[in-house]
Protein backbone atom coordinates (compact mmCIF):
# COMPACT_ATOMS: atom_id res chain seq x y z
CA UNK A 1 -262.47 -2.86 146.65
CA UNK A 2 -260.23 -1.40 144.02
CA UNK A 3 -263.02 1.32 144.13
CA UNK A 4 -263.10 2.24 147.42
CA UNK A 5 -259.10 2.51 147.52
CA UNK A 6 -258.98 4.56 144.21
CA UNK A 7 -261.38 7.03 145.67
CA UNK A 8 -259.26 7.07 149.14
CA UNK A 9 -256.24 7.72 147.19
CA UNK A 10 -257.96 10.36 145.15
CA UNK A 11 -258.77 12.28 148.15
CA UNK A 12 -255.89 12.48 149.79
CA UNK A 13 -254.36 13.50 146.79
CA UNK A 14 -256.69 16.49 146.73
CA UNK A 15 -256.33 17.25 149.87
CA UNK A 16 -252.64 17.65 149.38
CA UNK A 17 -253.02 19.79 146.71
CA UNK A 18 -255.76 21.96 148.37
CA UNK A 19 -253.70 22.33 150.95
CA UNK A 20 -250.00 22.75 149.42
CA UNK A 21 -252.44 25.42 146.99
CA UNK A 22 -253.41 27.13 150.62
CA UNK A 23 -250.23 27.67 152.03
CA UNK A 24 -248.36 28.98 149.00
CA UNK A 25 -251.35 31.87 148.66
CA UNK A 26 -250.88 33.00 152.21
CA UNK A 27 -248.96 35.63 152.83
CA UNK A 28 -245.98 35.57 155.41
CA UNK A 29 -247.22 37.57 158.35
CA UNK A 30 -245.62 40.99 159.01
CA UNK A 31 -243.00 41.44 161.48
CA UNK A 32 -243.86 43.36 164.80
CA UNK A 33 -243.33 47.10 163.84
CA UNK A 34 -242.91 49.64 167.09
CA UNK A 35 -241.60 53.10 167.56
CA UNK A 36 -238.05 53.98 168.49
CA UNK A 37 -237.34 56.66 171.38
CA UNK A 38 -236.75 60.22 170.11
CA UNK A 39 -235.42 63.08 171.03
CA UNK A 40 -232.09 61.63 171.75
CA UNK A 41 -229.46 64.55 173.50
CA UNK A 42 -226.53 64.78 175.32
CA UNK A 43 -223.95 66.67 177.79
CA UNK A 44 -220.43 66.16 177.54
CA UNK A 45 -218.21 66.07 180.76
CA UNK A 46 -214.66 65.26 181.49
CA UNK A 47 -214.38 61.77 180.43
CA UNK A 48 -217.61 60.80 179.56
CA UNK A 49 -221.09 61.55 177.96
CA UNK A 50 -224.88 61.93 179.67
CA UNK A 51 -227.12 60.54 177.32
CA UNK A 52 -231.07 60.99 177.16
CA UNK A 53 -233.72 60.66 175.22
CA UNK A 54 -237.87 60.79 174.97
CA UNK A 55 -239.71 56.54 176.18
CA UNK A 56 -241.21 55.77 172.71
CA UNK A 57 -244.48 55.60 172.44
CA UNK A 58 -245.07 51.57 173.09
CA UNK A 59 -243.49 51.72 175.99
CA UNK A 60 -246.61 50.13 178.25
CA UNK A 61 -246.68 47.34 175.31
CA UNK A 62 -245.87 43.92 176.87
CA UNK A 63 -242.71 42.46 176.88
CA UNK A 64 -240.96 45.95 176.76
CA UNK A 65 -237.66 45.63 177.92
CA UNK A 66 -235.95 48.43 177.55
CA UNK A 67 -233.39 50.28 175.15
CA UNK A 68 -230.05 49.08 173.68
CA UNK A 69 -227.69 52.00 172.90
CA UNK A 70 -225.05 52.08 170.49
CA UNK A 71 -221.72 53.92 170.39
CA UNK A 72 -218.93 54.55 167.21
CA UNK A 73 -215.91 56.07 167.57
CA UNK A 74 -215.20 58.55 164.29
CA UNK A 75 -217.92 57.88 162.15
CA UNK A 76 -221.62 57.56 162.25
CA UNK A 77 -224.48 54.96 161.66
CA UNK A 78 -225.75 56.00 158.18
CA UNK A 79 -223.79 53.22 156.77
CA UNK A 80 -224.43 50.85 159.08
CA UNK A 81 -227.14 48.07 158.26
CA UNK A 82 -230.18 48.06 160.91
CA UNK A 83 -229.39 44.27 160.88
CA UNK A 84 -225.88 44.79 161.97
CA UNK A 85 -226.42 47.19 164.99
CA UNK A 86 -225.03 44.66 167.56
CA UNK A 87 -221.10 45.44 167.46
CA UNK A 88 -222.10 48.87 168.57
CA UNK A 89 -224.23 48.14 171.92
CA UNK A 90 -222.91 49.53 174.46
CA UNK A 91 -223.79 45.82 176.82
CA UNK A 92 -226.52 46.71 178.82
CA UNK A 93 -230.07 47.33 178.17
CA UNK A 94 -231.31 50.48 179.70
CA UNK A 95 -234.42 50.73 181.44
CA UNK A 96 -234.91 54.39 181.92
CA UNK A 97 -234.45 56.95 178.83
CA UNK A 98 -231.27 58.35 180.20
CA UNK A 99 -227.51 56.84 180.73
CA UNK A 100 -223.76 57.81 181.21
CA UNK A 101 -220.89 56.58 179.46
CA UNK A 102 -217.42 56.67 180.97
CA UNK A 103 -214.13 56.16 179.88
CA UNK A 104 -214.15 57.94 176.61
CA UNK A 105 -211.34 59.42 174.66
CA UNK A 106 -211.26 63.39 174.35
CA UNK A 107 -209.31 62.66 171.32
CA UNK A 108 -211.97 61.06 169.34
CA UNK A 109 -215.59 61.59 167.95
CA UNK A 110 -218.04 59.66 169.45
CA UNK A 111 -221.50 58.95 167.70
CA UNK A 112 -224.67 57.60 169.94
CA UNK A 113 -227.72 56.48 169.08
CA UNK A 114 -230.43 54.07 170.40
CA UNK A 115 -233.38 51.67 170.08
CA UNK A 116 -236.02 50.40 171.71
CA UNK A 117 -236.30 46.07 172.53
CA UNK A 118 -238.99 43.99 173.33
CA UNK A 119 -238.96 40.58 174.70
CA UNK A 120 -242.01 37.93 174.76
CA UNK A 121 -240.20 34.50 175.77
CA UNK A 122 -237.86 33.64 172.66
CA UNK A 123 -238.55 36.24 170.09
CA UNK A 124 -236.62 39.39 170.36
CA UNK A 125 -238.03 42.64 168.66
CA UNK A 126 -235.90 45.87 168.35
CA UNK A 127 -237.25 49.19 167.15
CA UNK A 128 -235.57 51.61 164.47
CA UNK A 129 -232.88 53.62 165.28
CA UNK A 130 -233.24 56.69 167.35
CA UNK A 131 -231.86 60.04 165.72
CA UNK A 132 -227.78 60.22 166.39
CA UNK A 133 -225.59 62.61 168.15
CA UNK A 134 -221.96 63.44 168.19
CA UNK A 135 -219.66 64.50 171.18
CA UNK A 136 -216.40 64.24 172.24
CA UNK A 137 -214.97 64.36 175.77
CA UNK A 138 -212.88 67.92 176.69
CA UNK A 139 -210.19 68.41 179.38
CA UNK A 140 -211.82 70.82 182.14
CA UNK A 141 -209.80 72.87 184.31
CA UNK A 142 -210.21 75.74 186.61
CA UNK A 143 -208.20 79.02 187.91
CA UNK A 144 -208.21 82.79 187.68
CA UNK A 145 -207.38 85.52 185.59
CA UNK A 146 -206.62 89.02 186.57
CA UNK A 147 -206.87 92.19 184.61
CA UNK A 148 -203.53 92.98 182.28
CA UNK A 149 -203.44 96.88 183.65
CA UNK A 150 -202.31 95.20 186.79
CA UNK A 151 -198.82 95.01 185.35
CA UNK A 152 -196.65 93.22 183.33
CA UNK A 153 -195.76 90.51 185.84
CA UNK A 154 -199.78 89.83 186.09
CA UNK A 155 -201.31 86.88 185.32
CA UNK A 156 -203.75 87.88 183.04
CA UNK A 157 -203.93 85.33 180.14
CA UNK A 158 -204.28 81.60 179.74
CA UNK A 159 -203.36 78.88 177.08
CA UNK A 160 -205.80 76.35 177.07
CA UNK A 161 -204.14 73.61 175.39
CA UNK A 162 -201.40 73.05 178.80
CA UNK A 163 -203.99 74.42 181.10
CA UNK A 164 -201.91 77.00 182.02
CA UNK A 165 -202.15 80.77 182.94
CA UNK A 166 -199.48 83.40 182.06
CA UNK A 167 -198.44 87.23 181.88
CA UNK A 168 -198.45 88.71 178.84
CA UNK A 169 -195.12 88.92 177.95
CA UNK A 170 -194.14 88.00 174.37
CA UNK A 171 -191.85 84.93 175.54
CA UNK A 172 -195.44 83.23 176.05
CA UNK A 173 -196.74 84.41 172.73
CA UNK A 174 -197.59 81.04 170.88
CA UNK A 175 -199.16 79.78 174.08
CA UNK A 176 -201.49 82.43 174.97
CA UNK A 177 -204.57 82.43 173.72
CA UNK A 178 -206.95 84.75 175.60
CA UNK A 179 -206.39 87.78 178.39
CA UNK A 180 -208.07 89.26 180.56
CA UNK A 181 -208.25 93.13 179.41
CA UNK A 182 -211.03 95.84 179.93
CA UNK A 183 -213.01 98.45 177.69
CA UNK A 184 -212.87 102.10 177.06
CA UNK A 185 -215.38 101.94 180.27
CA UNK A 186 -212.61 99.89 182.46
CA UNK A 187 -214.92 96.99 182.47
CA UNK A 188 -213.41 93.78 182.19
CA UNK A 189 -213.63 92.17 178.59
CA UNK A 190 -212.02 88.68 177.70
CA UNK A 191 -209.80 89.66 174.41
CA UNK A 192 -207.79 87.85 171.51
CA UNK A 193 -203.83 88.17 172.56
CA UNK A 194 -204.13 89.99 168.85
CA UNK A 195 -205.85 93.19 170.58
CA UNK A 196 -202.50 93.28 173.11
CA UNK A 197 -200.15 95.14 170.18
CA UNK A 198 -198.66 94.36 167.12
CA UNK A 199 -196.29 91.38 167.79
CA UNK A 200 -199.26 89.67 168.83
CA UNK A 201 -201.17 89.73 165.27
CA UNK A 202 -201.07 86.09 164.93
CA UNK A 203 -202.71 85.37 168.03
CA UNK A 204 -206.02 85.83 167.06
CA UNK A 205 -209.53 84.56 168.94
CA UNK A 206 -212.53 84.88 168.14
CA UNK A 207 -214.96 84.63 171.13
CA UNK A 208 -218.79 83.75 171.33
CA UNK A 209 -221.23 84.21 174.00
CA UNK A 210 -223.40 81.51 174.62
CA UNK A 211 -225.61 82.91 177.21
CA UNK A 212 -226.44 82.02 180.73
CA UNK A 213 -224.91 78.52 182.40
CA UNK A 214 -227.79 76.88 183.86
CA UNK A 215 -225.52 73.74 184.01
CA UNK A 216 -222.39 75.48 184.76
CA UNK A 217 -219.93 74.31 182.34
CA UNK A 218 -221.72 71.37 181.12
CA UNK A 219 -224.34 74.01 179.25
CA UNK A 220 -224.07 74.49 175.78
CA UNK A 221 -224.07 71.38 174.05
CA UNK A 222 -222.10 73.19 170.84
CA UNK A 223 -221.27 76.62 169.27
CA UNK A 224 -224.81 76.89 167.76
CA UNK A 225 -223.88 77.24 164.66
CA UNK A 226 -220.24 77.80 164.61
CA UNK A 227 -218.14 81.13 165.46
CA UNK A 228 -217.01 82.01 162.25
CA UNK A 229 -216.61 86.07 162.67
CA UNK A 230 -217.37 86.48 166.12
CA UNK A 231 -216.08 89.54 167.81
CA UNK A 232 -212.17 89.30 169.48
CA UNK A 233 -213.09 90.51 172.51
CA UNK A 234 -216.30 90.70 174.80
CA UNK A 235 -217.80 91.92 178.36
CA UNK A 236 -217.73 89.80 180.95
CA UNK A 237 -220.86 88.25 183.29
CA UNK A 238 -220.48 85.90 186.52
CA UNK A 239 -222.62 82.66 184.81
CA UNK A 240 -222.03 83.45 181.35
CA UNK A 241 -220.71 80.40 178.96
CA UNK A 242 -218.27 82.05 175.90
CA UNK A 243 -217.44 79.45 172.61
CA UNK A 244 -213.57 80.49 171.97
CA UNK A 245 -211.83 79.63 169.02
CA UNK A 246 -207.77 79.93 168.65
CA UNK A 247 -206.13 78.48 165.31
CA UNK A 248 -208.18 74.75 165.06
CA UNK A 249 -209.32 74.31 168.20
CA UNK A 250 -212.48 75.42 170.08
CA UNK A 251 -213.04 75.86 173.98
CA UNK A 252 -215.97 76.18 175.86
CA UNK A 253 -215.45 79.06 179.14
CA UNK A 254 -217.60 79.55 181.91
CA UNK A 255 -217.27 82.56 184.22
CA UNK A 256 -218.47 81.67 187.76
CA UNK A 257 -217.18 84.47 189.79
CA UNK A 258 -215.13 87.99 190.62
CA UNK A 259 -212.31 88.13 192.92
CA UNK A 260 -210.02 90.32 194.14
CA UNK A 261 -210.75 93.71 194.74
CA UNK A 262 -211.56 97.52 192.82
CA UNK A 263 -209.52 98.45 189.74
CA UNK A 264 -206.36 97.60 188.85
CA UNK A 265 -206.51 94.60 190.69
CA UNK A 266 -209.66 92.93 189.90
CA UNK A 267 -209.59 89.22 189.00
CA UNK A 268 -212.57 86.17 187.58
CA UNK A 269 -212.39 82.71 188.91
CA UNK A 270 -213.34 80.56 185.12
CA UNK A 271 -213.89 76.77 184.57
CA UNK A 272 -212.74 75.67 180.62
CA UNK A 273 -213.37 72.74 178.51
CA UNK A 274 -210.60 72.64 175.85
CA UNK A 275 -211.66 70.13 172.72
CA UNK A 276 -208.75 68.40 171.56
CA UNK A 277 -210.51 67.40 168.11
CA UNK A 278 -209.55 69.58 165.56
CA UNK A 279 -211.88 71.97 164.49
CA UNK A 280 -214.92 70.01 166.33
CA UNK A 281 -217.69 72.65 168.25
CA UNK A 282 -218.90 69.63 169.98
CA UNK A 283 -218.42 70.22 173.87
């Protein structure tokens, strides 16, 4: 008998031990690795921001639910843990690969980014971060300019910070900062106040075409690069997007139209997204 319960004893001792030996040689199993969208882009309007992005890749993987976006007000994600994402989303999970966010401040940065999620019953899985953009919100406003060899009473120049168009007379001079002038060829050129004479030297613009406004004044997601010594003065084109720069501040211009009539009195109808952020080329 005191055989029979040795050897019992015995192997359930070695059974713990095989066991116990098992488990600590095992390795823990990997956690669920998937890719994150790409691609991510935006358009800035008025008071908000059109985000979109490329599915990633295990999209058709079950339990796919979506993607979680994240937004930070003046700074980015680089030193922000992937584990500590969650004061950043945005609240709702996204099911398509584009949304738009309202309500933003056009006196602030703001800094996007997103990541896929998957959901199979209680386990939640959440892909790396997308790539992140920047954008801020500008104040758009519309109204025309007419050509300064109208006269001096003309309404020929505009200051974007008030939104507001003037004459070019010199009690406007720190306000203006572009007019409406033409060439050597009478064609109508948008110029730095500068060009206008010599008490307007400190007035200077520099002005960058962006090209063609598929998108009308939400085209152009930036400068491209910055304006650094652009040109103070350029021709004008109905459609055309121009990158203007006056002191620290950049605006974005879109010319949609002529109006008025032949020389002296011809006029453009423009659209203009002033950014308030200093020195930003985000639009």
């Amino acid at each position: 008998m005191k055989k029979t319960a040795l050897l019992i004893a015995f192997v359930a001792i070695a059974s713990i031990m095989v066991f116990a030996c098992s488990k600590s040689t095992e390795p823990d199993p990997e956690p669920e690795v998937f890719d994150p969208p790409t691609g991510l882009s935006y358009i800035t309007y008025q008071d908000s921001v059109k985000l979109t992005w490329n599915a990633s890749p295990d999209e058709a993987d079950s339990g796919f639910a979506g993607y979680k976006v994240y937004h930070r007000i003046n700074a980015d994600f680089s030193t922000v843990n992937i584990d500590s994402m969650e004061p950043y989303f945005t609240g709702t999970i996204v099911t398509g690969t584009q949304t738009t966010l309202t309500g933003l401040s056009s006196t602030s940065k703001h800094y996007f980014t997103t990541r896929a999620i998957k959901i199979n019953g209680s386990v939640t899985t959440l892909s790396n971060k997308s790539n992140t953009v920047d954008t801020s919100p500008t104040i758009w406003f519309s109204d025309t300019l007419w050509e300064s060899t109208g006269g001096d009473s003309i309404y020929c120049a505009v200051d974007f910070d008030e939104q507001v168009v003037y004459p070019m007379d010199l009690a406007y001079l720190t306000f203006i900062d572009l007019y409406l002038g033409i060439d050597d060829s009478n064609y109508l050129t948008l110029k730095s106040p500068s060009l206008f004479g010599a008490e307007w030297s400190s007035r200077v613009a520099n002005i960058k075409r962006l090209g063609i406004a598929t998108d009308g004044l939400a085209s152009f997601g930036s400068t491209s690069g910055g304006i650094g010594t652009a040109p103070s003065q350029t021709l004008t084109q109905p459609g055309t997007s121009f990158a203007i720069k006056i002191g620290s501040h950049y605006t974005k211009f879109y010319f949609v139209n002529f109006v008025g009539g032949a020389y002296p009195n011809r006029g453009i109808y423009f659209q203009a997204a002033y950014q308030e952020v200093d020195d930003y080329d985000r639009f």
